[in-house]
PDB file of N, CA and C in Angstrom:
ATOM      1  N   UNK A   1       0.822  -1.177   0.000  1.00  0.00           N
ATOM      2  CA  UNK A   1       0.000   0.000   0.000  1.00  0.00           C
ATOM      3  C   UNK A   1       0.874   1.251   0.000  1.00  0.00           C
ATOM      4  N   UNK A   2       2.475   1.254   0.873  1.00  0.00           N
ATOM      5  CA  UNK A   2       3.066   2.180   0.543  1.00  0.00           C
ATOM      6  C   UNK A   2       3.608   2.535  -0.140  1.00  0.00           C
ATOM      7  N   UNK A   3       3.916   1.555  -1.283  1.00  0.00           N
ATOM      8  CA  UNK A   3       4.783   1.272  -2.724  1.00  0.00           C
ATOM      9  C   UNK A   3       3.331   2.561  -3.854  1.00  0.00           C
ATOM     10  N   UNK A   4       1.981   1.488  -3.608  1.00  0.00           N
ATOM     11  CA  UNK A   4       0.970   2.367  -4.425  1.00  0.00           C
ATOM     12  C   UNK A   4       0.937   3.835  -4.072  1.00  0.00           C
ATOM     13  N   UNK A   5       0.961   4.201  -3.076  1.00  0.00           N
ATOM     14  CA  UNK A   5       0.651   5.572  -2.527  1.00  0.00           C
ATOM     15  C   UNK A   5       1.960   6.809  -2.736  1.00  0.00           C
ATOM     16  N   UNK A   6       3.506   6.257  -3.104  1.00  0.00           N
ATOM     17  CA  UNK A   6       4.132   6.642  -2.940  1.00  0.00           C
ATOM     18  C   UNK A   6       4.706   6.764  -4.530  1.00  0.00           C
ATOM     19  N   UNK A   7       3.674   6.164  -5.159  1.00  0.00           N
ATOM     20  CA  UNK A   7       3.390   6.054  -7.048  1.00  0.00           C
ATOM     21  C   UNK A   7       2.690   6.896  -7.311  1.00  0.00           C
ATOM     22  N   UNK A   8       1.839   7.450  -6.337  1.00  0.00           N
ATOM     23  CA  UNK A   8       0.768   8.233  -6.675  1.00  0.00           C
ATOM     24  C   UNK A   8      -0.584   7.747  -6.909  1.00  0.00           C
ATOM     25  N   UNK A   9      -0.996   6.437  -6.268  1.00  0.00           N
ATOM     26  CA  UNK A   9      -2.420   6.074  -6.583  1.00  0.00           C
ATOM     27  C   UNK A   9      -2.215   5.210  -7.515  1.00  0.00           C
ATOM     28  N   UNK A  10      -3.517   4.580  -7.497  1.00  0.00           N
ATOM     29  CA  UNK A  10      -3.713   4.026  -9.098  1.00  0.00           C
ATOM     30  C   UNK A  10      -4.787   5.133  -9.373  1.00  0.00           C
ATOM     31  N   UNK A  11      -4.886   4.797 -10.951  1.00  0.00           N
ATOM     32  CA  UNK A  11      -5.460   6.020 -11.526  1.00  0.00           C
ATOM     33  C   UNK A  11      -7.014   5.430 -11.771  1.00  0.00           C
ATOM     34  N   UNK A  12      -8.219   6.661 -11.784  1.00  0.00           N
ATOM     35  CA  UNK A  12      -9.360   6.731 -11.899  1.00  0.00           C
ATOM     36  C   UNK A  12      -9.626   5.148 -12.620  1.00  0.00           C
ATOM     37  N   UNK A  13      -9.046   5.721 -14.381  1.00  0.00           N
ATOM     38  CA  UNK A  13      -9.611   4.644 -15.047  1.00  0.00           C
ATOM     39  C   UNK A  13      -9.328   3.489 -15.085  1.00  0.00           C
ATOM     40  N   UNK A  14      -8.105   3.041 -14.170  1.00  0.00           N
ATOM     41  CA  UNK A  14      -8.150   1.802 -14.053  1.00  0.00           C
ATOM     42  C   UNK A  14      -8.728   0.908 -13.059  1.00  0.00           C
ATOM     43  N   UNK A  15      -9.061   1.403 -11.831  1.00  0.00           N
ATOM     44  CA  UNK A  15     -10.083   1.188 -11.173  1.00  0.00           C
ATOM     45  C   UNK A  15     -11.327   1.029 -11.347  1.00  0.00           C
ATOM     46  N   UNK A  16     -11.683   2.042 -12.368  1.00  0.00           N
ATOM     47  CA  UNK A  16     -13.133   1.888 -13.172  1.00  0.00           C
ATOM     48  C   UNK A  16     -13.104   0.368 -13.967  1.00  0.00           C
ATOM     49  N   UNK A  17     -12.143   0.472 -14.665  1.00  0.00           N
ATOM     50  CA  UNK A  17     -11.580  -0.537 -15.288  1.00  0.00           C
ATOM     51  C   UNK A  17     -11.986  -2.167 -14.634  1.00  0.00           C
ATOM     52  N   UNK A  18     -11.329  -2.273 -13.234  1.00  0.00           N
ATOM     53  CA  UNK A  18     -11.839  -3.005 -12.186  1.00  0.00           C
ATOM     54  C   UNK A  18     -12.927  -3.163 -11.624  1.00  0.00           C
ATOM     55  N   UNK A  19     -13.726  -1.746 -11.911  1.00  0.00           N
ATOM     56  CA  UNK A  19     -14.794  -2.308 -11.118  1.00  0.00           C
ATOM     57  C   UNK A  19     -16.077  -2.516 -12.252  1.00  0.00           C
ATOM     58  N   UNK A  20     -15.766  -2.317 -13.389  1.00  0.00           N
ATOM     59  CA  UNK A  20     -16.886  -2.861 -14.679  1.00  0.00           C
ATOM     60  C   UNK A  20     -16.396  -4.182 -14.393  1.00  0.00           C
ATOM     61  N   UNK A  21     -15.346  -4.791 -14.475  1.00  0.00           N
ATOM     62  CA  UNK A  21     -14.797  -6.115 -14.395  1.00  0.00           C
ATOM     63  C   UNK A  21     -16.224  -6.873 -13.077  1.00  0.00           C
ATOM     64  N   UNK A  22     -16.154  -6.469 -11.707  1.00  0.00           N
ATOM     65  CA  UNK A  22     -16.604  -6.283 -10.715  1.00  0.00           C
ATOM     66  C   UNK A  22     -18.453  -6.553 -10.751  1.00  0.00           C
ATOM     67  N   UNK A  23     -18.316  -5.631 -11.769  1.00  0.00           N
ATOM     68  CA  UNK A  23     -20.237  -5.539 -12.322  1.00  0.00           C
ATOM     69  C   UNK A  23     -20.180  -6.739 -13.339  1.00  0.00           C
ATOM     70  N   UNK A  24     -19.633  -7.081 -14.017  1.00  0.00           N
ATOM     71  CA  UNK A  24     -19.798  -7.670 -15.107  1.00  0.00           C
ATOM     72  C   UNK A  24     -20.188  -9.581 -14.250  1.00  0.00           C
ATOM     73  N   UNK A  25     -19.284  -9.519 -13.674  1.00  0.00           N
ATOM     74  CA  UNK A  25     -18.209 -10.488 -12.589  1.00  0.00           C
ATOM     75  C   UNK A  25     -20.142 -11.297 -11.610  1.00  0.00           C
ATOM     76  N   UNK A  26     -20.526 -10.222 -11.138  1.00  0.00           N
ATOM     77  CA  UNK A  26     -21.962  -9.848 -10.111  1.00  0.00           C
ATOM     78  C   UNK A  26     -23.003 -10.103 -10.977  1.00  0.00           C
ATOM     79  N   UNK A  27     -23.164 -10.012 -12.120  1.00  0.00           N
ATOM     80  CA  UNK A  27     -24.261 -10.065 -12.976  1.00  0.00           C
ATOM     81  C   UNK A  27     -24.298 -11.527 -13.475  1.00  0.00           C
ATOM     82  N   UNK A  28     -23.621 -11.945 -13.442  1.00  0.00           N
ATOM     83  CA  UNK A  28     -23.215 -13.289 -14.299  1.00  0.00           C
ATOM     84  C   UNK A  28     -23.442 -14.595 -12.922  1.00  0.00           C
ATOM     85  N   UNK A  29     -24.087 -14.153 -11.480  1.00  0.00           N
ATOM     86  CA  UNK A  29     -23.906 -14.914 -10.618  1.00  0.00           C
ATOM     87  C   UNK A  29     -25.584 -15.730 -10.525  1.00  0.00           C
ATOM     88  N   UNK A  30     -25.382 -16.973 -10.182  1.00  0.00           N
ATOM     89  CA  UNK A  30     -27.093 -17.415 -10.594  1.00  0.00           C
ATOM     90  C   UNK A  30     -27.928 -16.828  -9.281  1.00  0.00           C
ATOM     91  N   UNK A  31     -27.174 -16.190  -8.065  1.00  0.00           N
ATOM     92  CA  UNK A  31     -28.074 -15.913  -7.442  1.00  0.00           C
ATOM     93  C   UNK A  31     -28.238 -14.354  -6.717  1.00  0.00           C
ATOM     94  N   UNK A  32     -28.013 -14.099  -7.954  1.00  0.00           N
ATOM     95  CA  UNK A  32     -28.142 -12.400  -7.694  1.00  0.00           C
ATOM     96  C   UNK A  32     -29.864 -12.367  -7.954  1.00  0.00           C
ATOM     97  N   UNK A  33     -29.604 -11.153  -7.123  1.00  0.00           N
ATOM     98  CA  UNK A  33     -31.383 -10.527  -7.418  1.00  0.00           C
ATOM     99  C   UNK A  33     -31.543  -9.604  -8.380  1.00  0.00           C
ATOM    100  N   UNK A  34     -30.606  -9.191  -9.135  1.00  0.00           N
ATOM    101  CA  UNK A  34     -30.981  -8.191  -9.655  1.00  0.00           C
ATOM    102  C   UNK A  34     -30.233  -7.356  -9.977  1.00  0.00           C
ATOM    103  N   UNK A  35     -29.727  -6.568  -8.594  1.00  0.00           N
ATOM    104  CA  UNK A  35     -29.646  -5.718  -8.260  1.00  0.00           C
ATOM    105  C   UNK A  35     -27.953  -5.504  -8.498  1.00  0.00           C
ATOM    106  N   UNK A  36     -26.782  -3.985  -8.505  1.00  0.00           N
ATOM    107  CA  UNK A  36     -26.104  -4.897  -8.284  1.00  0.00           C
ATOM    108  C   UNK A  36     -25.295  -2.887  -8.442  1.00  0.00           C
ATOM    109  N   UNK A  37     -24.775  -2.726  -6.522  1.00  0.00           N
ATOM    110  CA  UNK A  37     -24.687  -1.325  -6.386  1.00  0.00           C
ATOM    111  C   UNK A  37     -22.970  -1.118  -5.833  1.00  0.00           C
ATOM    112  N   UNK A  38     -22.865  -0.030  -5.938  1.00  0.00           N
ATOM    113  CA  UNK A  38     -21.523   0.205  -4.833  1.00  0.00           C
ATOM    114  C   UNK A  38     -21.464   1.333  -3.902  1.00  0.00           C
ATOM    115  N   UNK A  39     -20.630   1.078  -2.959  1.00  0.00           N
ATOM    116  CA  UNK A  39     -20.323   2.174  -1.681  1.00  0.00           C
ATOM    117  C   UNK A  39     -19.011   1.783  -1.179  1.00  0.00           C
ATOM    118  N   UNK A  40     -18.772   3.439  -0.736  1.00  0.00           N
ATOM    119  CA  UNK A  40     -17.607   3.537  -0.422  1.00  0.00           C
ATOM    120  C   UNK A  40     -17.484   4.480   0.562  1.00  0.00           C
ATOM    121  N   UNK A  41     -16.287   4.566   1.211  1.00  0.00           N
ATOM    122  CA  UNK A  41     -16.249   5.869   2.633  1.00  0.00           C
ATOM    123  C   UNK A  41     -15.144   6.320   2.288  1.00  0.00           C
ATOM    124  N   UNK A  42     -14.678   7.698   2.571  1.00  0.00           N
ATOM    125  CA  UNK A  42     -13.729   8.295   2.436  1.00  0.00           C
ATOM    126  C   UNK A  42     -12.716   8.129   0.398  1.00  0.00           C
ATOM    127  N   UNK A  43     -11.743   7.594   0.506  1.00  0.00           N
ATOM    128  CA  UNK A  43     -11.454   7.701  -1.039  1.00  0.00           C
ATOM    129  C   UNK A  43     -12.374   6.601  -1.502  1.00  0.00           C
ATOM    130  N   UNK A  44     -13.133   4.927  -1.025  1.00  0.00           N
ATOM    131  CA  UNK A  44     -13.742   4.514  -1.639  1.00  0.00           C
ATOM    132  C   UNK A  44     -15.301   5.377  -1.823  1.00  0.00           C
ATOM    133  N   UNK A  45     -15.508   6.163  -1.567  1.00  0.00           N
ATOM    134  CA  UNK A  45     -16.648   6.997  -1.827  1.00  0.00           C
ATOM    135  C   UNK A  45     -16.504   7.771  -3.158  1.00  0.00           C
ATOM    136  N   UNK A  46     -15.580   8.381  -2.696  1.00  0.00           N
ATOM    137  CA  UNK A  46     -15.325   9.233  -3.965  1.00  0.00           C
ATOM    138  C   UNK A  46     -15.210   8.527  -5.011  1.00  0.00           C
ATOM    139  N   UNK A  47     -14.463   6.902  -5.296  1.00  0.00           N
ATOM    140  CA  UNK A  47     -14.551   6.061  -6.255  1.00  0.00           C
ATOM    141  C   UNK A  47     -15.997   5.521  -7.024  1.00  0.00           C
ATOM    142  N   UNK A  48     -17.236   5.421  -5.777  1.00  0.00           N
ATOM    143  CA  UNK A  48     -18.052   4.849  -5.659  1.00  0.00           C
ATOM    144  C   UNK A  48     -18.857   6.052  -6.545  1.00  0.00           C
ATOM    145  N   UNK A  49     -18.702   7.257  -6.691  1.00  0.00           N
ATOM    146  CA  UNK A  49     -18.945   8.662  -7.081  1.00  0.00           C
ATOM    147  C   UNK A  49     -18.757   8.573  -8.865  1.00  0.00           C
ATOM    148  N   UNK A  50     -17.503   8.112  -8.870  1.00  0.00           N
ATOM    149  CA  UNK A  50     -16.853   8.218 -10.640  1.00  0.00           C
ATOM    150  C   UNK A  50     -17.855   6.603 -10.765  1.00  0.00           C
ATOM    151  N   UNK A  51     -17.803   5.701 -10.217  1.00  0.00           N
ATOM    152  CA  UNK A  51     -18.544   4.423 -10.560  1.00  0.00           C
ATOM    153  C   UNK A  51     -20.034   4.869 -11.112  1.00  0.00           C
ATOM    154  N   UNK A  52     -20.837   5.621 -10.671  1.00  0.00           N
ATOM    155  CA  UNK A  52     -22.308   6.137 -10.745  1.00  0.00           C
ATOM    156  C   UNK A  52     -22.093   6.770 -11.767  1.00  0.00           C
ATOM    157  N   UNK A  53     -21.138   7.824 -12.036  1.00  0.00           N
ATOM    158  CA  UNK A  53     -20.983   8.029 -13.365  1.00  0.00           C
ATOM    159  C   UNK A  53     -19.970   7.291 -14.756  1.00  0.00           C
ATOM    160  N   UNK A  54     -19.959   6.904 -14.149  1.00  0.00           N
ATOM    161  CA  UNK A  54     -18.911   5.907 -15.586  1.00  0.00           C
ATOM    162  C   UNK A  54     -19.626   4.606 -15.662  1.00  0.00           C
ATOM    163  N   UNK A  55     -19.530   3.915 -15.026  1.00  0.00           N
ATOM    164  CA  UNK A  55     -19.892   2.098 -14.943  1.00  0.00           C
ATOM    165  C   UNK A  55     -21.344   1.853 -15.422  1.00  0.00           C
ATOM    166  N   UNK A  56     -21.545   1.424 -16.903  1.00  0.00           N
ATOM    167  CA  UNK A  56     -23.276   1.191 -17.066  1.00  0.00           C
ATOM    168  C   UNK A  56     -23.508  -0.357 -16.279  1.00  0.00           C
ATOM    169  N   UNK A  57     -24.316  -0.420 -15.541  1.00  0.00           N
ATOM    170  CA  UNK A  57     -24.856  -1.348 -15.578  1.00  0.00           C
ATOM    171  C   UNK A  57     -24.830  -1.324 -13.601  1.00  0.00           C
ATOM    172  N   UNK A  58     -24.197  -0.499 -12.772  1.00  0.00           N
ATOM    173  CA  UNK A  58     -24.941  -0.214 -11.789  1.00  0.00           C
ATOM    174  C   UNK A  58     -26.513   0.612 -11.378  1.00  0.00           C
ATOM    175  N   UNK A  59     -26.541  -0.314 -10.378  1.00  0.00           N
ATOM    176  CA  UNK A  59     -28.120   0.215  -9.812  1.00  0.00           C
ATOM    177  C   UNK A  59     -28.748   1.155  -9.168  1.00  0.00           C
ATOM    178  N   UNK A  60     -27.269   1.497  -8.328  1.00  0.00           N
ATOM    179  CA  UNK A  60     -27.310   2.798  -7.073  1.00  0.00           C
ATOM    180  C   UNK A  60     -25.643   2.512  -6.985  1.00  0.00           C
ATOM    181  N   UNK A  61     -25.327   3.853  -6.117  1.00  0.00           N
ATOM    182  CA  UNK A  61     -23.867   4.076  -5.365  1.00  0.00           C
ATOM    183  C   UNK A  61     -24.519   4.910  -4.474  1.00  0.00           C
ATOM    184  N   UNK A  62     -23.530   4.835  -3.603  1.00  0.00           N
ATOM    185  CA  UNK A  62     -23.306   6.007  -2.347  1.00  0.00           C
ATOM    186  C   UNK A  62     -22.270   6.208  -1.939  1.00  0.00           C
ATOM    187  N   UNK A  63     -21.859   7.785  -2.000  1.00  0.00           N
ATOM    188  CA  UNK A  63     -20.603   8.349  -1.913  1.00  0.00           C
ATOM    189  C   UNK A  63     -20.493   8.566   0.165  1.00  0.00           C
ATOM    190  N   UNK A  64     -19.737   7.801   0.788  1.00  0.00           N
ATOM    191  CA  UNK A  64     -19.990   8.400   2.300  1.00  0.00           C
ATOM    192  C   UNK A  64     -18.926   9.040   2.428  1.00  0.00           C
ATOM    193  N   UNK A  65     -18.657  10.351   2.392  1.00  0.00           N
ATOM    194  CA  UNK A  65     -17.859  11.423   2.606  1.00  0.00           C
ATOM    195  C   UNK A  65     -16.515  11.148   1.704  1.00  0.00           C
ATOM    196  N   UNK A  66     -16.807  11.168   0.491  1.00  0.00           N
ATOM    197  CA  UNK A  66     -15.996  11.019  -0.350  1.00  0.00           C
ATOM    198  C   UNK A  66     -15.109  12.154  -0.464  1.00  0.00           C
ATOM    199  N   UNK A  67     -13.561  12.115  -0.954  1.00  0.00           N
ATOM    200  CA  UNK A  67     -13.202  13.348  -0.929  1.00  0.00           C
ATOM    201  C   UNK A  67     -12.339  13.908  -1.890  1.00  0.00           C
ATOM    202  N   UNK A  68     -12.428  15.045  -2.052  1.00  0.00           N
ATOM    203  CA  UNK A  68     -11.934  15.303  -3.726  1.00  0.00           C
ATOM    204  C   UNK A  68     -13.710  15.630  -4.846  1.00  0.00           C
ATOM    205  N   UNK A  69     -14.665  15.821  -4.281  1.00  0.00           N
ATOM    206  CA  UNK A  69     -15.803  15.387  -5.148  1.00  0.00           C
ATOM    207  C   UNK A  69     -15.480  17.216  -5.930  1.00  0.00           C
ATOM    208  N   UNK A  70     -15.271  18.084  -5.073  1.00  0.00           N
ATOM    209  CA  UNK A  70     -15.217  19.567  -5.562  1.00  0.00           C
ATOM    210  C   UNK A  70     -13.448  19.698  -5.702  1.00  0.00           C
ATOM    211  N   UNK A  71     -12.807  18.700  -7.286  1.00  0.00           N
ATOM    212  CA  UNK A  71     -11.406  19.276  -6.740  1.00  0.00           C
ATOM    213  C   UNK A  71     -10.849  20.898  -7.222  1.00  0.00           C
ATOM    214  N   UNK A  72     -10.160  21.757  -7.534  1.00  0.00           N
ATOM    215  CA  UNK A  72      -9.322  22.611  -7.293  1.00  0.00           C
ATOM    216  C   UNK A  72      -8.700  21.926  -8.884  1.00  0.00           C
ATOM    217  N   UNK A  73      -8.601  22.938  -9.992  1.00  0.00           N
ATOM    218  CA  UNK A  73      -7.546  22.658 -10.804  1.00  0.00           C
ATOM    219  C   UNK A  73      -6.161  22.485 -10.411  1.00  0.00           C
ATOM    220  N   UNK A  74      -5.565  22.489  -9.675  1.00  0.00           N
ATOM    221  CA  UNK A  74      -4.532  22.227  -9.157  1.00  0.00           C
ATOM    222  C   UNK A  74      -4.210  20.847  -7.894  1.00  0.00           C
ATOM    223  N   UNK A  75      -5.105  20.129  -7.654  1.00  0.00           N
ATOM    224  CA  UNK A  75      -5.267  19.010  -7.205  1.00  0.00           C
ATOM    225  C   UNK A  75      -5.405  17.804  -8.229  1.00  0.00           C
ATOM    226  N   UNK A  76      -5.819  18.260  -9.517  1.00  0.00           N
ATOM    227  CA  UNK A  76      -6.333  17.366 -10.951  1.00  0.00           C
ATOM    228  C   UNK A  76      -4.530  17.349 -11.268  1.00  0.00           C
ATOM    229  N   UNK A  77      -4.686  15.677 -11.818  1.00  0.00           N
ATOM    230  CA  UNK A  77      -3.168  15.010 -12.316  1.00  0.00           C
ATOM    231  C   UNK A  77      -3.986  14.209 -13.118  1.00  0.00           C
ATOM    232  N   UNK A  78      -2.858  13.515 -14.155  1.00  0.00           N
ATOM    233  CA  UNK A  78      -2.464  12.380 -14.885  1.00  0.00           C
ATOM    234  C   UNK A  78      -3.539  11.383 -14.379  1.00  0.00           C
ATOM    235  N   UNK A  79      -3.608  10.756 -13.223  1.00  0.00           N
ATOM    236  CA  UNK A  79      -4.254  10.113 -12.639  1.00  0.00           C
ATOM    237  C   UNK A  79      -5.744  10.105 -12.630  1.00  0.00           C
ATOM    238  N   UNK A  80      -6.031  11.323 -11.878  1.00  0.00           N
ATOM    239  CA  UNK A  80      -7.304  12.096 -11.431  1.00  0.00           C
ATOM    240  C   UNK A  80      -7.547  13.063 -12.540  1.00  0.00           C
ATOM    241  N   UNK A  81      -7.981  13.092 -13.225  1.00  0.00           N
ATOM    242  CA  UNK A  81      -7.742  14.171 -14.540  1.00  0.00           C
ATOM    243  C   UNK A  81      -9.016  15.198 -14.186  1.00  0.00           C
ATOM    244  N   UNK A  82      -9.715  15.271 -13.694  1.00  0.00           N
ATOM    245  CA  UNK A  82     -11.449  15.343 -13.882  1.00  0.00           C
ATOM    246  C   UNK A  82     -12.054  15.262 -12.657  1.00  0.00           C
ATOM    247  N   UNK A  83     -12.378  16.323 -12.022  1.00  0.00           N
ATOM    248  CA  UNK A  83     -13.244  16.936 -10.617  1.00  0.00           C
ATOM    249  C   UNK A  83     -14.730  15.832 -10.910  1.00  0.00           C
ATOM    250  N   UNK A  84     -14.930  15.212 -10.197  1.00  0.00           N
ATOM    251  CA  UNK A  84     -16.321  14.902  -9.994  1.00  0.00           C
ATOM    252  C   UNK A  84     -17.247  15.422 -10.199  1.00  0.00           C
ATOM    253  N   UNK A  85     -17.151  16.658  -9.213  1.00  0.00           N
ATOM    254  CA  UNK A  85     -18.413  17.012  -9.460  1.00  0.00           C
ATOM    255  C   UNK A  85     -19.113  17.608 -11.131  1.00  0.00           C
ATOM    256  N   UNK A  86     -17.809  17.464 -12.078  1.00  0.00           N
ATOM    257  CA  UNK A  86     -18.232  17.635 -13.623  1.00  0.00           C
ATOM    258  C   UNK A  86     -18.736  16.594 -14.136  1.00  0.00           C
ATOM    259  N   UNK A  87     -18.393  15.466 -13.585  1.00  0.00           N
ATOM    260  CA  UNK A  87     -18.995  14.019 -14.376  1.00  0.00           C
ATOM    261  C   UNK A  87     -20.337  13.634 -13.838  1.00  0.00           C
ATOM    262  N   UNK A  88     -21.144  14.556 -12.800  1.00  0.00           N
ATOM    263  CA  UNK A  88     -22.365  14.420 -12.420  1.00  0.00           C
ATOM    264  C   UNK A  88     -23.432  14.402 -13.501  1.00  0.00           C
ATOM    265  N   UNK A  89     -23.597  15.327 -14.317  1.00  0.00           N
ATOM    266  CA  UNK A  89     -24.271  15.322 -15.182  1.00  0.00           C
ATOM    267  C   UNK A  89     -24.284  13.605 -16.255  1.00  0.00           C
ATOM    268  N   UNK A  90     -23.503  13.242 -16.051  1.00  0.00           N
ATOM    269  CA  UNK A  90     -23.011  11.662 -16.582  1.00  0.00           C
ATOM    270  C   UNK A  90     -23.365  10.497 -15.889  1.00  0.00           C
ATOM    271  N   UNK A  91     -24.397  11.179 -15.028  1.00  0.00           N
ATOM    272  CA  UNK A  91     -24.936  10.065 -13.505  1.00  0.00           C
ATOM    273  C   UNK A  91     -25.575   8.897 -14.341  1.00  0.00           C
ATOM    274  N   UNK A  92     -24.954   7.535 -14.445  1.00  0.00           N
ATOM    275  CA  UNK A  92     -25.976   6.131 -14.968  1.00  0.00           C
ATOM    276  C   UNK A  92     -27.115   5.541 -14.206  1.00  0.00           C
ATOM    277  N   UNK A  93     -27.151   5.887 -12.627  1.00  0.00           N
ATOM    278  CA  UNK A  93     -27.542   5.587 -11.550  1.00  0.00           C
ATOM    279  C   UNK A  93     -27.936   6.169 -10.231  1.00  0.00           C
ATOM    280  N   UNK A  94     -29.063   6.363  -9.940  1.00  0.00           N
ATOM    281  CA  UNK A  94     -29.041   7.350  -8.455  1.00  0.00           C
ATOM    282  C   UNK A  94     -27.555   6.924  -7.685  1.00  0.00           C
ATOM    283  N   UNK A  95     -27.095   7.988  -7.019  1.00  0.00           N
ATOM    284  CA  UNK A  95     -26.287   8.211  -6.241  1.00  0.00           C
ATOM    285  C   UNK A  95     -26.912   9.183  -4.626  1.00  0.00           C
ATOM    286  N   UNK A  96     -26.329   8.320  -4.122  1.00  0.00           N
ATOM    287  CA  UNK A  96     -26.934   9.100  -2.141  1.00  0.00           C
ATOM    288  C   UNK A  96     -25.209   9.823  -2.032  1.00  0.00           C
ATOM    289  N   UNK A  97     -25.144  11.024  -1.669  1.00  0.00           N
ATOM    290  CA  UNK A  97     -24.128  11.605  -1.198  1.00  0.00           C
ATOM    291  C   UNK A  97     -24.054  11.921   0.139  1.00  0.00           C
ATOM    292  N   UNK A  98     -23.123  11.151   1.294  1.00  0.00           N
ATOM    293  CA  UNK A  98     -23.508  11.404   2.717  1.00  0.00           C
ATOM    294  C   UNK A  98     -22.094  12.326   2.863  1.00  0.00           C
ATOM    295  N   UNK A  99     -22.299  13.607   3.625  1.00  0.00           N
ATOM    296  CA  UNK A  99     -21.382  14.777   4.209  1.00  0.00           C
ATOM    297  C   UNK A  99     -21.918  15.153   5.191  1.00  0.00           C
ATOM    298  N   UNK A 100     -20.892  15.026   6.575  1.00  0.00           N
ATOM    299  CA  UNK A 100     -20.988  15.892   7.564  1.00  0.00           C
ATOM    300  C   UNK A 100     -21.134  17.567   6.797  1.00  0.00           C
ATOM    301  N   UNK A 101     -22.239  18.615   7.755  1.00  0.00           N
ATOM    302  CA  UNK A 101     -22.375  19.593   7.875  1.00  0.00           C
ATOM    303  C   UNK A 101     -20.692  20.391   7.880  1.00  0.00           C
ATOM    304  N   UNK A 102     -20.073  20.118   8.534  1.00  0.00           N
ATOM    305  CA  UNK A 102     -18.508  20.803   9.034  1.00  0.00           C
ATOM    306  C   UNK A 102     -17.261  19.687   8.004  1.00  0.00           C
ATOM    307  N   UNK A 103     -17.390  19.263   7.150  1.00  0.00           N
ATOM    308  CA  UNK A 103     -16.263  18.119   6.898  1.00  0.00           C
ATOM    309  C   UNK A 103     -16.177  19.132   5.871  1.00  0.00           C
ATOM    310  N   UNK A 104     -14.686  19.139   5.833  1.00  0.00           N
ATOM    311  CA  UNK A 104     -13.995  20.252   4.465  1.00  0.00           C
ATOM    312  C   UNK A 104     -13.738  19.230   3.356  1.00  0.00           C
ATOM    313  N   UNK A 105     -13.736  17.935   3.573  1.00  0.00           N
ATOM    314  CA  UNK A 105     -13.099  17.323   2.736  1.00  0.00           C
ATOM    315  C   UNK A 105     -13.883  17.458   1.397  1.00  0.00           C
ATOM    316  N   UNK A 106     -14.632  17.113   1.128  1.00  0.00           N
ATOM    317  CA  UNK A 106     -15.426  16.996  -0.193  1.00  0.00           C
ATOM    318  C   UNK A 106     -14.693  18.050  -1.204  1.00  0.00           C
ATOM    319  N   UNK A 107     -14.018  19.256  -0.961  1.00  0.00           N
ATOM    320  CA  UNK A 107     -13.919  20.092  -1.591  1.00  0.00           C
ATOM    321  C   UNK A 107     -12.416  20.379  -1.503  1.00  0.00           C
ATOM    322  N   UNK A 108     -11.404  19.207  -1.497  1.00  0.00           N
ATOM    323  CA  UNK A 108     -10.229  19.346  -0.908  1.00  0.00           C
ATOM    324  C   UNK A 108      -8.995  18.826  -2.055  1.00  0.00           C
TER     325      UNK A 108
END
């Protein structure tokens, strides 16, 4: 984990990458209902955020205090290319966004 972090992350789309794999993977199971969502807290939120907008074939996400959703052109890299909150309009799926009243992060 300190080797990844000290690389700089893995990047958006390959995670996305992973997690269509993930949906694809869930759909194909004989005893699914249906249904077939993601959530995440802190950076898996914010992932769970780009998933609702990128990944067809989810049902729901929920972002729980995801962070980075409002980034700062100057927080955007190679990696992260693209503030969230621009790929909203690109929503495939309701999304629940949970934020403390006082948490700066969302916008960090």
């Amino acid at each position: 984990m300190a080797a990844a972090r000290a690389y700089g992350g893995v990047a958006d789309e390959q995670v996305m990458g992973d997690g269509m794999a993930s949906v694809e993977y869930l759909r194909r199971l004989p005893y699914l209902n249906g249904k077939v969502g993601a959530i995440g807290f802190c950076m898996g939120g914010r992932l769970a955020y780009i998933a609702a907008c990128r990944l067809k074939g989810l049902d729901a996400a929920v972002d729980c205090w995801g962070g980075r959703v409002i980034a700062a052109p100057e927080n955007l890299n190679a990696k992260r290319p693209v503030s969230l909150i621009d790929m909203t309009g690109d929503k495939a799926c309701p999304l629940l966004g949970i934020f403390g009243n006082d948490d700066a992060n969302p916008n960090q």
